[in-house]
N, C-alpha and C. Protein backbone atom coordinates (compact mmCIF):
# COMPACT_ATOMS: atom_id res chain seq x y z
N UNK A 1 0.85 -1.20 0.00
CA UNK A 1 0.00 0.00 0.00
C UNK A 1 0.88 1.25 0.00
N UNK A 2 0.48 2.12 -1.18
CA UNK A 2 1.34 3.56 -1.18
C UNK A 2 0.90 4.03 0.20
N UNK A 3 2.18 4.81 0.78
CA UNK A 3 2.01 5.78 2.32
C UNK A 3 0.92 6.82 2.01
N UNK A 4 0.39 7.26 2.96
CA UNK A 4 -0.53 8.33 2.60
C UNK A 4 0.34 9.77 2.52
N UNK A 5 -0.48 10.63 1.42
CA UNK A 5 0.22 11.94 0.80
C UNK A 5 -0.71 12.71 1.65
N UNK A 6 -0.19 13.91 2.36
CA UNK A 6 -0.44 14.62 2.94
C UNK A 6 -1.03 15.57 1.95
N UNK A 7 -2.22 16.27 2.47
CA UNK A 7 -2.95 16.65 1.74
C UNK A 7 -2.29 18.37 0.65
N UNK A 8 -1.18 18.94 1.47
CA UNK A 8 -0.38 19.57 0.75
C UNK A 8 0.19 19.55 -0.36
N UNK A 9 0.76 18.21 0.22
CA UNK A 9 1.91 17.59 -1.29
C UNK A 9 1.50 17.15 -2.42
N UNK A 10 0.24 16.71 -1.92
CA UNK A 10 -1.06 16.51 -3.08
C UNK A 10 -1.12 17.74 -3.70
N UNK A 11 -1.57 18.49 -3.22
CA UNK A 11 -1.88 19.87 -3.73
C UNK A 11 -0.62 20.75 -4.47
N UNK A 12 0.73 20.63 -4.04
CA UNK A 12 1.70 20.80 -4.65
C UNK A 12 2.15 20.20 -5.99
N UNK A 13 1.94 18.65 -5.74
CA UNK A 13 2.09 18.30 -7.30
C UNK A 13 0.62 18.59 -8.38
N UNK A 14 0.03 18.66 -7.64
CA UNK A 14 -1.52 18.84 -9.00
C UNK A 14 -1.19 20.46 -9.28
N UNK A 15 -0.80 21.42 -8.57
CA UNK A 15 -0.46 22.38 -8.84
C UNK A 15 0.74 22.60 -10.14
N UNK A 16 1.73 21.89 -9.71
CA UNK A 16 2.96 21.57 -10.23
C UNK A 16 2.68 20.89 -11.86
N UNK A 17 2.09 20.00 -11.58
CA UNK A 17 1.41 19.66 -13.04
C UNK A 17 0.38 20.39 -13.86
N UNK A 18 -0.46 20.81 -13.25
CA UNK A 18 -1.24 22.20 -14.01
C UNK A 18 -0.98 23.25 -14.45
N UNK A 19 0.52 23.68 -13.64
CA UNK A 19 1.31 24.77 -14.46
C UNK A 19 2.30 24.48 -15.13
N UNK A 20 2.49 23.02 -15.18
CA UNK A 20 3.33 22.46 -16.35
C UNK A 20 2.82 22.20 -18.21
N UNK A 21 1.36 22.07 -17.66
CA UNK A 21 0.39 21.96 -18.60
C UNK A 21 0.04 23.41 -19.73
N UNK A 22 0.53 24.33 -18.54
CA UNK A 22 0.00 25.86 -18.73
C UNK A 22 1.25 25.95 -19.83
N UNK A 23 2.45 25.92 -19.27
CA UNK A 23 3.38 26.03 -19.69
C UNK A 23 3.47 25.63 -21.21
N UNK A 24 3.90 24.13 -21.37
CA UNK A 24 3.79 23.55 -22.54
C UNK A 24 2.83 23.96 -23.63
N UNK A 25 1.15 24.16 -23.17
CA UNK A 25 -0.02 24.86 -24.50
C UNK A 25 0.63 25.61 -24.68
N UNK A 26 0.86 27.23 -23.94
CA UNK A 26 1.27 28.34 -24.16
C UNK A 26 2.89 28.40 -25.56
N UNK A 27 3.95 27.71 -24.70
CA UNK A 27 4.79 27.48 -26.05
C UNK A 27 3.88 26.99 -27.53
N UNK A 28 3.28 25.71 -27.21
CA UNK A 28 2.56 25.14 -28.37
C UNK A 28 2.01 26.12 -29.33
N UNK A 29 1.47 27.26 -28.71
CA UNK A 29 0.58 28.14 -28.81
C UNK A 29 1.29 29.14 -29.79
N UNK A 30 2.52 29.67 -28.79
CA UNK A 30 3.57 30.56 -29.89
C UNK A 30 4.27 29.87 -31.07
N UNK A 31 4.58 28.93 -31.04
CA UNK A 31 4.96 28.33 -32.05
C UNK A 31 4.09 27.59 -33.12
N UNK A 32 2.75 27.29 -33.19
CA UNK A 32 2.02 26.60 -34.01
C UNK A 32 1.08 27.64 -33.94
N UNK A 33 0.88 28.34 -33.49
CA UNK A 33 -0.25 29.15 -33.16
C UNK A 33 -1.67 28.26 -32.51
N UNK A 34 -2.79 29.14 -32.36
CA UNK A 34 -3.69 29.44 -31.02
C UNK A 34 -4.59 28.34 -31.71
N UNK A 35 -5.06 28.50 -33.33
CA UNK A 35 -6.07 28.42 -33.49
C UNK A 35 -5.47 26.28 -34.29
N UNK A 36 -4.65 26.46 -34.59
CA UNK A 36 -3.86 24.86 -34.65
C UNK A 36 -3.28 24.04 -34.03
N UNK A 37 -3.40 24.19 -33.03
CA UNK A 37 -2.89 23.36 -32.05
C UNK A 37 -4.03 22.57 -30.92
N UNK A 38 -4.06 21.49 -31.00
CA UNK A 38 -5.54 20.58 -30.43
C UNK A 38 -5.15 20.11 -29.47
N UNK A 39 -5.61 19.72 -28.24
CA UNK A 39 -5.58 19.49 -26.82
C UNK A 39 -4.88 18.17 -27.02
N UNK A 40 -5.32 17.11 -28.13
CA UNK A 40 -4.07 15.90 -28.11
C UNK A 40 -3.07 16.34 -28.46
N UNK A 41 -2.21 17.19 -29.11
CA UNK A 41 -0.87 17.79 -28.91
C UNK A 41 -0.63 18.23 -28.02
N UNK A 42 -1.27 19.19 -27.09
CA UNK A 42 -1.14 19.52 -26.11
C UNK A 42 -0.70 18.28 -24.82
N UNK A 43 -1.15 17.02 -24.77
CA UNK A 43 -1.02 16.16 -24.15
C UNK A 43 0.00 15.26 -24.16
N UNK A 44 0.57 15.22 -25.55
CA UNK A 44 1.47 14.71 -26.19
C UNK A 44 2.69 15.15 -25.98
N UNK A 45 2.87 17.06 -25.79
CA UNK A 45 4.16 17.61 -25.53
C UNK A 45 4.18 16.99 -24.36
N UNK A 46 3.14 17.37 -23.36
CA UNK A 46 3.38 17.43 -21.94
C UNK A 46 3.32 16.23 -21.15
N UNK A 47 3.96 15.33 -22.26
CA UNK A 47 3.84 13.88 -21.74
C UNK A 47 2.57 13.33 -20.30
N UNK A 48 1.56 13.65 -21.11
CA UNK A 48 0.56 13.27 -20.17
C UNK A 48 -0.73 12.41 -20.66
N UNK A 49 -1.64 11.86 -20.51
CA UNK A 49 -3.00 11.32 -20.87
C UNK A 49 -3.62 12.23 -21.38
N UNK A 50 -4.12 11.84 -22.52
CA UNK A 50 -5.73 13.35 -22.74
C UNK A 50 -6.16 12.85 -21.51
N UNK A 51 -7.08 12.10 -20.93
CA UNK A 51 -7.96 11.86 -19.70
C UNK A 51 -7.04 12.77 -18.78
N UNK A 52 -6.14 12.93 -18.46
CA UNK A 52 -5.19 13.81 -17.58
C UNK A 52 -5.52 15.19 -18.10
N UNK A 53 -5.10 15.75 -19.23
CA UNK A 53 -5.03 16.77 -19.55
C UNK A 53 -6.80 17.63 -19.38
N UNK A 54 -7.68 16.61 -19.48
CA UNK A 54 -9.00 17.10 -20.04
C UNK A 54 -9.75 16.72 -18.21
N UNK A 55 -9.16 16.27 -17.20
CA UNK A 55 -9.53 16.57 -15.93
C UNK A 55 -8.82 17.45 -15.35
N UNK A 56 -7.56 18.26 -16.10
CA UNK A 56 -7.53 19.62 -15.42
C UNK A 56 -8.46 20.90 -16.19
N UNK A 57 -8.11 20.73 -17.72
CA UNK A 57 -8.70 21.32 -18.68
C UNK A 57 -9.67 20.92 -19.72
N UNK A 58 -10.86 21.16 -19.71
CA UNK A 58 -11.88 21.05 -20.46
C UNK A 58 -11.66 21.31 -22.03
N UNK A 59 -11.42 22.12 -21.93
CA UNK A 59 -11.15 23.33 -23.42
C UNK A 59 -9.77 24.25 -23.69
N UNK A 60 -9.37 23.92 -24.31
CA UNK A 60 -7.90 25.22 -24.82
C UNK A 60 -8.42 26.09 -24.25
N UNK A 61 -9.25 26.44 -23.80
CA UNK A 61 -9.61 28.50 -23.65
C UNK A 61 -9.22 28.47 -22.30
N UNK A 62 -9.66 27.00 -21.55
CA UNK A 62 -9.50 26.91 -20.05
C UNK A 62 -7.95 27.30 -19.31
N UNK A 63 -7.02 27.03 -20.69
CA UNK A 63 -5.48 26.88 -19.98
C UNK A 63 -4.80 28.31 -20.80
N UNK A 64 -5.87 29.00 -21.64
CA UNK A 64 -5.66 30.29 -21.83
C UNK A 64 -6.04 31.51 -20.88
N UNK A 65 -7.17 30.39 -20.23
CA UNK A 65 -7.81 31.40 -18.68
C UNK A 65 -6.57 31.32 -17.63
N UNK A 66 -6.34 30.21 -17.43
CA UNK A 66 -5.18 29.90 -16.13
C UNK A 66 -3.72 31.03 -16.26
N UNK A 67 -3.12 30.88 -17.95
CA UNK A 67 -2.48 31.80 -18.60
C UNK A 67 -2.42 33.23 -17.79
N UNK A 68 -3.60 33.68 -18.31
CA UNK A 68 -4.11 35.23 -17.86
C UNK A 68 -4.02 35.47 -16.57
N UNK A 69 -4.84 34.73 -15.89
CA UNK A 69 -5.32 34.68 -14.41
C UNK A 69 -3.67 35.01 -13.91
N UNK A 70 -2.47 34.29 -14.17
CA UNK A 70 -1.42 34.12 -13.38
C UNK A 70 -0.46 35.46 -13.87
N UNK A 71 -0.64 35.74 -15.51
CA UNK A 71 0.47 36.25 -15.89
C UNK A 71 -0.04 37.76 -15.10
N UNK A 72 -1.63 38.09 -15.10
CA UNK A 72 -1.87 39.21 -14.43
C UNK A 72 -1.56 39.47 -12.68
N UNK A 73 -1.77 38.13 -12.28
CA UNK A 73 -1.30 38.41 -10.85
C UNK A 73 0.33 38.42 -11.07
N UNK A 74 1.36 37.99 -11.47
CA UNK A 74 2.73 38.29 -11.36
C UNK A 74 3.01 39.87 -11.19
N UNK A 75 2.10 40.36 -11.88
CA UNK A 75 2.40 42.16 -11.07
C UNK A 75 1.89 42.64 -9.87
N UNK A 76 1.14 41.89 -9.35
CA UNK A 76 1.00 42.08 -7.96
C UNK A 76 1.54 43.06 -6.80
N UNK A 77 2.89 42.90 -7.12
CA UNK A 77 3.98 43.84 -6.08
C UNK A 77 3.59 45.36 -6.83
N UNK A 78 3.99 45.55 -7.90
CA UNK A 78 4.02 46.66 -8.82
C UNK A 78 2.69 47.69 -8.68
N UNK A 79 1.38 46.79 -8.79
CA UNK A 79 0.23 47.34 -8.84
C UNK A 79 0.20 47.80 -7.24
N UNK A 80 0.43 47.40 -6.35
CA UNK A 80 0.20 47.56 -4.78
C UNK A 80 0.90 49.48 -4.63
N UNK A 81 2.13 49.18 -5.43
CA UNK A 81 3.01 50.10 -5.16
C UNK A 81 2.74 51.37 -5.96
N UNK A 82 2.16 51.11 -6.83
CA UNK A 82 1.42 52.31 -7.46
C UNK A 82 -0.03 52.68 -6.84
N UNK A 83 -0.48 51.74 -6.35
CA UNK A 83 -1.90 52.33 -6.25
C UNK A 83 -2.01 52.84 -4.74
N UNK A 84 -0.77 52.67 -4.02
CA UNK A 84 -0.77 53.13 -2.36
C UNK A 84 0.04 54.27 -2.55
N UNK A 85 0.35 55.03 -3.71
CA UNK A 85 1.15 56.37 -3.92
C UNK A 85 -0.24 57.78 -4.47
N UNK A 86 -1.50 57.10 -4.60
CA UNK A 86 -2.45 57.83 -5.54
C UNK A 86 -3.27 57.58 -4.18
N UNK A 87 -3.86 59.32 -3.71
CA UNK A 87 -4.75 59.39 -2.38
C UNK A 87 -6.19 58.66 -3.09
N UNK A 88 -6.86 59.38 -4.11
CA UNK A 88 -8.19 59.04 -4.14
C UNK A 88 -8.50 57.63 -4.86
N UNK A 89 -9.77 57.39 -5.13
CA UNK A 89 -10.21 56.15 -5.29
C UNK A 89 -10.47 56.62 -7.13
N UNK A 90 -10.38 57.81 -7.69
CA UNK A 90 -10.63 57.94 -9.51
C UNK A 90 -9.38 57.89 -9.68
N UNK A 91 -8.16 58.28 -9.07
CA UNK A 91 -7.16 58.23 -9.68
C UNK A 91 -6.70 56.55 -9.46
N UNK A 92 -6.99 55.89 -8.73
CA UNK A 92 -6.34 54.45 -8.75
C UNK A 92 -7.50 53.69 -9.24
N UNK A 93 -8.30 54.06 -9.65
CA UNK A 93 -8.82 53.38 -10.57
C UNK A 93 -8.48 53.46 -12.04
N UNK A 94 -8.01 54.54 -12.59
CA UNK A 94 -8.01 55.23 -13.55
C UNK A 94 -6.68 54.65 -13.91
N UNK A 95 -5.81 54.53 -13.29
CA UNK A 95 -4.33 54.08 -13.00
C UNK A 95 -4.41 52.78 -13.02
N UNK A 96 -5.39 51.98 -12.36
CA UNK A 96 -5.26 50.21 -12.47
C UNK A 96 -6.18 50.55 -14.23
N UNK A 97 -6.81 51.08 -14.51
CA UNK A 97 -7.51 50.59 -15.58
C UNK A 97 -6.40 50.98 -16.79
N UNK A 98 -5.41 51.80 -16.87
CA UNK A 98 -4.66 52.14 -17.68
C UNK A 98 -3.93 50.63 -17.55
N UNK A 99 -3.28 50.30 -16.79
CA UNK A 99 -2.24 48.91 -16.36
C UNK A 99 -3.45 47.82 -17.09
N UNK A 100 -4.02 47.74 -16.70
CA UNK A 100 -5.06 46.37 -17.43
C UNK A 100 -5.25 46.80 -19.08
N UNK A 101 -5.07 48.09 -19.55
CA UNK A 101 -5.43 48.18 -20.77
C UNK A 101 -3.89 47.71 -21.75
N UNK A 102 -2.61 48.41 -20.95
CA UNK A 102 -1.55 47.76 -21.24
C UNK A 102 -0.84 46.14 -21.17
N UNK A 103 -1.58 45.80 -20.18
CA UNK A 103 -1.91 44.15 -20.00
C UNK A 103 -2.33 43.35 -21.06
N UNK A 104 -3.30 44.02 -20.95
CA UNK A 104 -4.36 43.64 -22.50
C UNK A 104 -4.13 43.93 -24.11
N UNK A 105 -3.51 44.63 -24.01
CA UNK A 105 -2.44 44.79 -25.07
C UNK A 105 -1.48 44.19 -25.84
N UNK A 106 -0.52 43.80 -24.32
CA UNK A 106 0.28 42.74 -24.69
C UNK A 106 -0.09 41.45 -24.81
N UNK A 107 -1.11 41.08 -24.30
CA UNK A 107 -1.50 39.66 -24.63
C UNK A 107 -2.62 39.70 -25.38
N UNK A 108 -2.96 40.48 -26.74
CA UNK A 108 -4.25 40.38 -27.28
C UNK A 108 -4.25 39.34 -28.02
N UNK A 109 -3.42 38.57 -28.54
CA UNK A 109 -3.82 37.10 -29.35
C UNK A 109 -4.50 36.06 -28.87
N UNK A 110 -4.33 36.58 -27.28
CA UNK A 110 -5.53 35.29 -26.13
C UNK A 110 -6.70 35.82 -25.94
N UNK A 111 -7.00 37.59 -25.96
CA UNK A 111 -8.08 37.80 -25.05
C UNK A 111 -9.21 37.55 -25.79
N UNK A 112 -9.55 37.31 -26.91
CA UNK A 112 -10.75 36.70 -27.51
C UNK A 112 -10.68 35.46 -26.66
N UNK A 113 -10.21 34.40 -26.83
CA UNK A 113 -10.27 32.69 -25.84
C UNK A 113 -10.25 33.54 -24.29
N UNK A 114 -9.81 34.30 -24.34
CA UNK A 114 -9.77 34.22 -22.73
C UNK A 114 -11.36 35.15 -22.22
N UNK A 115 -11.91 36.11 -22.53
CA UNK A 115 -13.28 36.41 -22.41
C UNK A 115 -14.24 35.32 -22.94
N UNK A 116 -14.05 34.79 -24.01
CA UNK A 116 -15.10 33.59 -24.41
C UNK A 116 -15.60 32.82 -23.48
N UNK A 117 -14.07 31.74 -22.87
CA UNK A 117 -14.06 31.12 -21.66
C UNK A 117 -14.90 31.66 -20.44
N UNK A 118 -14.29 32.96 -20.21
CA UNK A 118 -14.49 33.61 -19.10
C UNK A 118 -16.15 33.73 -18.91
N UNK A 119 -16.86 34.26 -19.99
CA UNK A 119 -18.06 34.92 -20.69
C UNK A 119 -19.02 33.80 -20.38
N UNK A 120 -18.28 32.04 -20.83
CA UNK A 120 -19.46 31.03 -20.98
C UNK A 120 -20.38 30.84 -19.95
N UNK A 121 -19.84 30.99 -18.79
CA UNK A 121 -19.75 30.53 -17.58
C UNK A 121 -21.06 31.90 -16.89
N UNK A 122 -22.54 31.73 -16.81
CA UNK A 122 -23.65 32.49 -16.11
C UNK A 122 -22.61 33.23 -15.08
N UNK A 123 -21.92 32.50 -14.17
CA UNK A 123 -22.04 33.07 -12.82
C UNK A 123 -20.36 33.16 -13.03
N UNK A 124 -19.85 34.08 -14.19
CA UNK A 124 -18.41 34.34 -14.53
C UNK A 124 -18.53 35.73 -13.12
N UNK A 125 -19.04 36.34 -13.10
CA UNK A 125 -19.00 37.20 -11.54
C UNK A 125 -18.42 36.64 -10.56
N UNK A 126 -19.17 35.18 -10.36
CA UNK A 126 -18.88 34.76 -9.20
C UNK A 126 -17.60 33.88 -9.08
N UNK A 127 -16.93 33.86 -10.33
CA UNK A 127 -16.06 32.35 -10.27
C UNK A 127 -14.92 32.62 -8.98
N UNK A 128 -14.40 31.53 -8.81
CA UNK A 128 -13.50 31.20 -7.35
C UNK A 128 -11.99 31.89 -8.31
N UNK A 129 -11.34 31.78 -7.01
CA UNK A 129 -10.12 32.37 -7.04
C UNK A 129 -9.35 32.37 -7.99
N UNK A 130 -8.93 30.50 -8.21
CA UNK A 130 -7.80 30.33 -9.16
C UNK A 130 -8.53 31.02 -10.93
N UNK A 131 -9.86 31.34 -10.67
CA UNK A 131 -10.17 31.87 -11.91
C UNK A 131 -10.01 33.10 -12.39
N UNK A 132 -9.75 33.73 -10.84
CA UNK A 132 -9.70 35.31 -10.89
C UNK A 132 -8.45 35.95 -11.09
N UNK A 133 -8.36 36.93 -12.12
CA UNK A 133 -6.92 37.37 -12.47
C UNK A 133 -6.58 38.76 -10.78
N UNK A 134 -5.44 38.66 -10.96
CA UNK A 134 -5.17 39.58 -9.73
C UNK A 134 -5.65 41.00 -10.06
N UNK A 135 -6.26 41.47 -11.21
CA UNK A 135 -6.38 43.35 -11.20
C UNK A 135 -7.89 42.79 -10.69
N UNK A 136 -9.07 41.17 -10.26
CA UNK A 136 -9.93 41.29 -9.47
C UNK A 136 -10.01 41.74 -8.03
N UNK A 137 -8.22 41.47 -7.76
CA UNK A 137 -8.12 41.89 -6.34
C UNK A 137 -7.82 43.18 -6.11
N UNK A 138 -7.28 43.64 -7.03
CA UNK A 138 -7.03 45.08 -6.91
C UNK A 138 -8.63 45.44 -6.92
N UNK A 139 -9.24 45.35 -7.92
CA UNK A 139 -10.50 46.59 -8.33
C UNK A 139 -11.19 46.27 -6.56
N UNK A 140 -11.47 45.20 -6.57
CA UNK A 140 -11.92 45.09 -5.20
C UNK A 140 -11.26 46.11 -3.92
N UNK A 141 -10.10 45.80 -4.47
CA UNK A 141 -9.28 46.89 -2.66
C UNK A 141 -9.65 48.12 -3.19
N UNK A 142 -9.94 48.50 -4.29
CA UNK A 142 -10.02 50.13 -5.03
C UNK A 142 -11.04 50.53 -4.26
N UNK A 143 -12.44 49.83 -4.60
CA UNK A 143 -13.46 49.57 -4.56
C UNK A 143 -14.22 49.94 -2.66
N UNK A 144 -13.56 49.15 -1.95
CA UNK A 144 -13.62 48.72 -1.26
C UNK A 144 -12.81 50.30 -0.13
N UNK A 145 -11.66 50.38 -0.17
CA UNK A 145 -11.29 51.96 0.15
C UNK A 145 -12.61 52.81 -0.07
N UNK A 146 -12.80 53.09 -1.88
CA UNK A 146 -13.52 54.16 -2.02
C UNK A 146 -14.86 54.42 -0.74
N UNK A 147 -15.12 53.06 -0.47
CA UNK A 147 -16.32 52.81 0.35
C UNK A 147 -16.41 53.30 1.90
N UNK A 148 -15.58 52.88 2.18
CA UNK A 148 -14.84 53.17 3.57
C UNK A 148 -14.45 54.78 3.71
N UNK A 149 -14.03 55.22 3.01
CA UNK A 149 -13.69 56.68 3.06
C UNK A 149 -14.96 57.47 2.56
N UNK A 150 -16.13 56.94 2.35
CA UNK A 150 -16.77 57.81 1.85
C UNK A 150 -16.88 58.55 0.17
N UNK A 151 -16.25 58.16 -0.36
CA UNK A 151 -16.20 58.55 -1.67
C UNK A 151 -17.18 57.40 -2.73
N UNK A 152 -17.47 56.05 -2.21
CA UNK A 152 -18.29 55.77 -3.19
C UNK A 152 -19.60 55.20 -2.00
N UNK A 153 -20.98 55.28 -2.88
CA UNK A 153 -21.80 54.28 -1.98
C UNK A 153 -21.51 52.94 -1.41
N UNK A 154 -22.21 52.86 -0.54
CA UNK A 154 -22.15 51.24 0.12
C UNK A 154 -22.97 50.73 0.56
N UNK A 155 -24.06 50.78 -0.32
CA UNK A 155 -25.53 50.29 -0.19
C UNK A 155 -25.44 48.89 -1.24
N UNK A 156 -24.83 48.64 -1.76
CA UNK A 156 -24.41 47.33 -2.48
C UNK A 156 -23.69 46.59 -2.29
N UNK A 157 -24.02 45.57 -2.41
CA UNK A 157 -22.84 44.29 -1.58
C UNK A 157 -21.80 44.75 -2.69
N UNK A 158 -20.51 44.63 -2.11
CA UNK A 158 -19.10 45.20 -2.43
C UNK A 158 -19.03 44.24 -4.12
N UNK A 159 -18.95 42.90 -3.68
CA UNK A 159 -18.96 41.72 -4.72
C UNK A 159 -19.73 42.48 -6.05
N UNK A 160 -20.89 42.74 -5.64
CA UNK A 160 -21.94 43.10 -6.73
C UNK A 160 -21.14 44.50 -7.69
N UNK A 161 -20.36 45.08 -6.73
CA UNK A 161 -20.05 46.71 -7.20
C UNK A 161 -18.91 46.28 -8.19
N UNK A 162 -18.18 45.32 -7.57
CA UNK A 162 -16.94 44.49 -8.18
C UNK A 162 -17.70 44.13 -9.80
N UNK A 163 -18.71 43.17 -9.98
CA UNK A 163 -19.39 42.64 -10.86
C UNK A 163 -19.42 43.94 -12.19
N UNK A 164 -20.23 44.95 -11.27
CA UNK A 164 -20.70 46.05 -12.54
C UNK A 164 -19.92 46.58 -13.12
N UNK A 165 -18.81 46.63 -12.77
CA UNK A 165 -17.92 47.88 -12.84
C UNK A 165 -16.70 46.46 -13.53
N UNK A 166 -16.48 45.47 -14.02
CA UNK A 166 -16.16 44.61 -14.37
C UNK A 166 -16.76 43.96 -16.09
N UNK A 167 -18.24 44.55 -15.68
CA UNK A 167 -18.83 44.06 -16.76
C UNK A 167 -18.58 45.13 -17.56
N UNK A 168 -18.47 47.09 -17.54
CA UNK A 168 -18.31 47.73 -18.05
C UNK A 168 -16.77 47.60 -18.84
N UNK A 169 -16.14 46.96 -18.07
CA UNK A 169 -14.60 46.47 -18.37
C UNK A 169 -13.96 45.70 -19.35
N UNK A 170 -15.32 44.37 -19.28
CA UNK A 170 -14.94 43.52 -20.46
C UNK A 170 -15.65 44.35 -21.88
N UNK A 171 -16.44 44.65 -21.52
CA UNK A 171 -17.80 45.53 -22.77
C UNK A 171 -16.54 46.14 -23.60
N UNK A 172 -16.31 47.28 -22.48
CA UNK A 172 -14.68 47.99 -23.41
C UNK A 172 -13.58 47.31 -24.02
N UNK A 173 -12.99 46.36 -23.23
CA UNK A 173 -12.39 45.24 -24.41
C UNK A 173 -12.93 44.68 -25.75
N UNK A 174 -13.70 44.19 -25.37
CA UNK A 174 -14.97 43.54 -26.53
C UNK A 174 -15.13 44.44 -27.71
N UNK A 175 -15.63 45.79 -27.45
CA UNK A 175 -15.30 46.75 -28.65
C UNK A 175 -13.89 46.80 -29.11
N UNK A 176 -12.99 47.11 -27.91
CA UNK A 176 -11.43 47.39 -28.89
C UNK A 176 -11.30 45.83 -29.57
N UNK A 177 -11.73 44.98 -29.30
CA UNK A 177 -11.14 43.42 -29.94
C UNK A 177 -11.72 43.98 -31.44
N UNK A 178 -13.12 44.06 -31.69
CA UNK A 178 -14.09 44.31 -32.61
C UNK A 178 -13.56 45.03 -33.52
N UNK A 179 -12.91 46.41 -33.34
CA UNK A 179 -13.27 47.63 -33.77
C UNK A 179 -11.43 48.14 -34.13
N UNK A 180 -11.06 47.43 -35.23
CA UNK A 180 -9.57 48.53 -35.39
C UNK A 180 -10.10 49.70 -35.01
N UNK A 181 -8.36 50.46 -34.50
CA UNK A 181 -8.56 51.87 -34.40
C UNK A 181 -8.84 52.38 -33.08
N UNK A 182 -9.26 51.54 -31.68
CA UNK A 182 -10.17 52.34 -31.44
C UNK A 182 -8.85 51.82 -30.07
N UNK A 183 -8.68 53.12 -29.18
CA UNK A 183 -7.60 53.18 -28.38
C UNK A 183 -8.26 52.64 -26.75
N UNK A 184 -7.47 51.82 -26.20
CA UNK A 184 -8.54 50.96 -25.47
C UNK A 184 -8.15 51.69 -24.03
N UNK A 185 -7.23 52.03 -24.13
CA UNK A 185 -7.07 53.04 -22.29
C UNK A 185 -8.53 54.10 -22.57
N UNK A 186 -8.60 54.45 -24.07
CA UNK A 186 -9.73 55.53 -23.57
C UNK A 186 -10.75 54.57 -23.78
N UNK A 187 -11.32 53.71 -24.06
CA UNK A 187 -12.71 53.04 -23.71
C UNK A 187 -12.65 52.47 -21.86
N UNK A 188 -11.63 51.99 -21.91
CA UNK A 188 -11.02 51.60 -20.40
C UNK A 188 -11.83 52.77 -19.60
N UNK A 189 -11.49 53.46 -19.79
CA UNK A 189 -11.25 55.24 -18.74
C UNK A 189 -12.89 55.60 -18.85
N UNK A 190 -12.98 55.40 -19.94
CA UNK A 190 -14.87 56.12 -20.23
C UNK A 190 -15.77 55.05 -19.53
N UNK A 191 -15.50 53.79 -19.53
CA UNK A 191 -16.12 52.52 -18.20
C UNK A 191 -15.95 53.24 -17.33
N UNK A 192 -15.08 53.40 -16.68
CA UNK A 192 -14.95 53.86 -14.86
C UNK A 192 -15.66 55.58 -14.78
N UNK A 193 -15.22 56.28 -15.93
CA UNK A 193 -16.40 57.06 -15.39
C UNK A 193 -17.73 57.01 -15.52
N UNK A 194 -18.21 56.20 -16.37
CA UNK A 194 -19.93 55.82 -16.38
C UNK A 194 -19.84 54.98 -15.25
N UNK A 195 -19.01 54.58 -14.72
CA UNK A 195 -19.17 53.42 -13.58
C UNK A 195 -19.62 54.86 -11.93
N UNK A 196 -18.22 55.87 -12.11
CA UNK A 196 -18.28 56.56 -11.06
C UNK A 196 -18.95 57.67 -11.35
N UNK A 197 -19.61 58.14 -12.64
CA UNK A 197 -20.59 59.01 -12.59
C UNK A 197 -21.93 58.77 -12.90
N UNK A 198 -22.28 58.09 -13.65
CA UNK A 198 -23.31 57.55 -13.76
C UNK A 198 -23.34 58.31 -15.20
N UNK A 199 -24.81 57.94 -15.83
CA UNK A 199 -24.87 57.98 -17.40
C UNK A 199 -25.88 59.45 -17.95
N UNK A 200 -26.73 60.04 -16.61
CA UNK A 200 -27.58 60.98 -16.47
C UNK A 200 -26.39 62.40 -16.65
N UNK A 201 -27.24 62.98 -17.59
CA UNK A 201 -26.96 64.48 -18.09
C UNK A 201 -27.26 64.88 -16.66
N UNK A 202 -25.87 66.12 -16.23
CA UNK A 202 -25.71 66.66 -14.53
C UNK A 202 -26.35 68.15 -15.23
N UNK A 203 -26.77 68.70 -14.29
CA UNK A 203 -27.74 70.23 -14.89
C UNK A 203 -26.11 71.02 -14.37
């Protein structure tokens, strides 16, 4: 009888193998490109089972989500350090939404698969952690300040404020994907102020 694996080490290697998985598509990906490369190659580099590969990942878009989710939290330190130098809650928003538009930038050959994925899913609001890219944790601490200090309402569950102001976020991507031409820090920027002003003509 194998010894029993402590429930860590478990969790270390399934980790360990899921970002090995990440790893390998992603090369696959630059080198054959996005739209030719099929989950049995994918299984094949990464010396693993499809049945392996397709009980971490469902769909290519899934290990283009994991992709995102991680490459956006790796700035983590960076975003903290800019957004604790800016007093109010429009300028660090305005400031994380510029950083996500440059984010988004550099990785635009995924963000079609990676909103699709993201998009399929009713309760994409609600998804758990490992789904959530780190500028969710930021908008939240943004969010979440503004509230506390008085600068935004807090008659809405925080989550929910997170949601709206998220959905205005992808909307603005979605057009720049759509639409040569069209400069995505300023669709970025025009979300957060329909988010923080609302859409009503002010007298």
């Amino acid at each position: 009888m194998k010894p029993f694996l402590p429930s860590s080490r478990r969790d270390r290697k399934r980790d360990a193998l899921r970002q090995r998985i990440v790893d390998v598509a992603m090369a696959l990906f630059e080198a054959e490109g996005y739209a030719t490369t099929t989950m049995e190659g994918i299984a094949a580099a990464a010396d693993i089972a499809k049945g392996t590969l397709y009980k971490y990942f469902p769909v290519k878009e899934a290990i283009v989500a994991a992709f995102m989710s991680g490459a956006a939290s790796d700035h983590d330190t960076e975003v903290d350090e800019l957004l604790a130098a800016i007093p109010d809650v429009r300028g660090r928003l305005l400031a994380l939404l510029d950083g996500i538009a440059a984010w988004s930038i550099q990785h635009r050959d995924y963000m079609a698969a990676y909103l699709t994925y993201r998009l399929s899913d009713p309760n994409w609001y609600a998804a758990d952690e490992r789904q959530r890219s780190g500028f969710h944790r930021h908008l939240t601490r943004v969010l979440a300040a503004g509230r506390e200090n008085g600068e935004l309402r807090d008659d809405l569950p925080l989550e929910l404020s997170v949601a709206y102001l998220q959905s205005l976020q992808l909307t603005a991507i979605l057009v720049w994907l759509r639409q040569p031409g069209i400069v995505l820090s300023d669709q970025l920027r025009q979300a957060a102020l329909l988010f923080l002003d609302g859409a009503g003509v002010r007298p």
